[in-house]
C-alpha atoms as a PDB file:
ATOM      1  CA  UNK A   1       0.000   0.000   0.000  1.00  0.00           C
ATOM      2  CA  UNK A   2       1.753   3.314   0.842  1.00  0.00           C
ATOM      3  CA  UNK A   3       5.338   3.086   2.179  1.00  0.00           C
ATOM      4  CA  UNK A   4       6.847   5.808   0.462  1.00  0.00           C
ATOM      5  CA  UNK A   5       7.142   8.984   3.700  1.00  0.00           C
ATOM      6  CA  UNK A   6       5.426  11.539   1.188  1.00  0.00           C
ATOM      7  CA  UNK A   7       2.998   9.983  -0.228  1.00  0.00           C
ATOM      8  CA  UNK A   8       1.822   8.954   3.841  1.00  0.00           C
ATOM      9  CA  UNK A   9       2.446  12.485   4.877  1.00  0.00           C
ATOM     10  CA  UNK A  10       0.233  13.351   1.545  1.00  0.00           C
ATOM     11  CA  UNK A  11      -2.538  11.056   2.381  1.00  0.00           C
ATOM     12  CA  UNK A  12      -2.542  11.946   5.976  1.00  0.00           C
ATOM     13  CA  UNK A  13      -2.946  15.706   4.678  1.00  0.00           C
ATOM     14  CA  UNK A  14      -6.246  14.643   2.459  1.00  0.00           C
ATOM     15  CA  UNK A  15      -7.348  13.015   5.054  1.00  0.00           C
ATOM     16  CA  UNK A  16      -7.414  15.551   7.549  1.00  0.00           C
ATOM     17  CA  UNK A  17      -8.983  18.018   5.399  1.00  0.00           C
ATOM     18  CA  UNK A  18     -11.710  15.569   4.781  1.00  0.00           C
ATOM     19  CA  UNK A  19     -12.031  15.363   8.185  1.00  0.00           C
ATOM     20  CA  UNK A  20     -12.093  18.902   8.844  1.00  0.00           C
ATOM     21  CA  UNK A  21     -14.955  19.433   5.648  1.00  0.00           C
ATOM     22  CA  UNK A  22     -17.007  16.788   7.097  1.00  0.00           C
ATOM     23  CA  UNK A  23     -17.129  19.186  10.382  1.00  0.00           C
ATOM     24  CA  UNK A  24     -18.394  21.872   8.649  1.00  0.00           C
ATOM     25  CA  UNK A  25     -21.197  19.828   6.535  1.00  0.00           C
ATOM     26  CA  UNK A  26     -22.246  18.352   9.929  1.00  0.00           C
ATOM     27  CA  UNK A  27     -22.385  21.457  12.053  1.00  0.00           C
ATOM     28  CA  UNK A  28     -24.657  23.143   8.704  1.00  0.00           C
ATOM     29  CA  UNK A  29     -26.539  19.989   8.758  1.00  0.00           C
ATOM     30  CA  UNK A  30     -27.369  20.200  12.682  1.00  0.00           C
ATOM     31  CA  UNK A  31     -28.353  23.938  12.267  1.00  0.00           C
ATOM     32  CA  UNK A  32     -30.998  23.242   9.695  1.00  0.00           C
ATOM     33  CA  UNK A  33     -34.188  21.797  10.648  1.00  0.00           C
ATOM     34  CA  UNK A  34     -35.372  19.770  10.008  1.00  0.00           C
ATOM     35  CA  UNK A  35     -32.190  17.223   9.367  1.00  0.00           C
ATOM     36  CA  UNK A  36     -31.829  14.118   7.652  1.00  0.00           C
ATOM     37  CA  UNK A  37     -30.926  11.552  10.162  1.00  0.00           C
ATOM     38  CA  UNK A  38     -29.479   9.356   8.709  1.00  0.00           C
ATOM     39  CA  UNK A  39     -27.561  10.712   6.315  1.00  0.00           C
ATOM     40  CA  UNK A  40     -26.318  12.930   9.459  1.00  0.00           C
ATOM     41  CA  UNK A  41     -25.261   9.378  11.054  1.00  0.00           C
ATOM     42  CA  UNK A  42     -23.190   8.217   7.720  1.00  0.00           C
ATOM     43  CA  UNK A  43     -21.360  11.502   7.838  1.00  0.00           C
ATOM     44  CA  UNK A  44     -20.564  11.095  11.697  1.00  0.00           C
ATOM     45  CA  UNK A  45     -19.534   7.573  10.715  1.00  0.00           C
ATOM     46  CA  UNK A  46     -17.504   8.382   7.674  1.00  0.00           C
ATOM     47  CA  UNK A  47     -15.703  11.181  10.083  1.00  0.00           C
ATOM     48  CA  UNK A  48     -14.998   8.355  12.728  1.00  0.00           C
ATOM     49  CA  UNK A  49     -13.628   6.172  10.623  1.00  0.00           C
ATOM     50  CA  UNK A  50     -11.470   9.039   9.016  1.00  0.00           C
ATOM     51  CA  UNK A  51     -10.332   9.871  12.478  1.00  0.00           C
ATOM     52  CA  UNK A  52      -9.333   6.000  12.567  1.00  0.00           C
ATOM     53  CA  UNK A  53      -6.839   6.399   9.239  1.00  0.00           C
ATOM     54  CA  UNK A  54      -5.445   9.014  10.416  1.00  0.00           C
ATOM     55  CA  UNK A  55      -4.658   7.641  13.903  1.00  0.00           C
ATOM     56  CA  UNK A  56      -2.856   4.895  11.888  1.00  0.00           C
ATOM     57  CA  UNK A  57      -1.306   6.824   9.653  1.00  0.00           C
ATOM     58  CA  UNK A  58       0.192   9.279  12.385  1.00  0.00           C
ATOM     59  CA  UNK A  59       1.593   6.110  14.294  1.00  0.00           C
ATOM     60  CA  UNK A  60       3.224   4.791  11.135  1.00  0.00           C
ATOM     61  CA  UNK A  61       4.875   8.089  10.389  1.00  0.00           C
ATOM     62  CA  UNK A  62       5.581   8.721  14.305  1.00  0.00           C
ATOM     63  CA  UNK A  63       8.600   5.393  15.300  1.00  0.00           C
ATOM     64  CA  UNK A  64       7.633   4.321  18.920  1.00  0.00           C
ATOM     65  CA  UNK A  65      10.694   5.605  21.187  1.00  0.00           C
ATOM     66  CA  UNK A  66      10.783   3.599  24.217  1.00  0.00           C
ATOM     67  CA  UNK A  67      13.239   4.749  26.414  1.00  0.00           C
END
């Protein structure tokens, strides 16, 4: 999959800028009324898993220093 350190560091960028847009959409979405429900719950589900990939990325690009 993706070894090379830029194209993580890339990917980890998209990523959080997805994450970031999905915020936005979601607050909007929360504002309006009346709100769709469940497509409020795939966004908040799309945005966890997000936060997931990123988690892993961040500890593949971070080494474990155990001193």
């Amino acid at each position: 999959m993706l070894t090379d350190r830029d194209s993580l560091m890339r990917r980890l960028h998209e990523l959080r800028s997805e994450h970031r847009d999905l915020d936005t959409v979601i607050v909007r979405l929360i504002e309006q009324a009346p709100t769709d429900q469940i497509h409020l719950q795939r966004l908040k589900k799309r945005k966890l898993l997000l936060k997931d990939e990123i988690a892993w990325l961040e500890n593949r690009l971070i080494p474990d220093d155990i001193a």
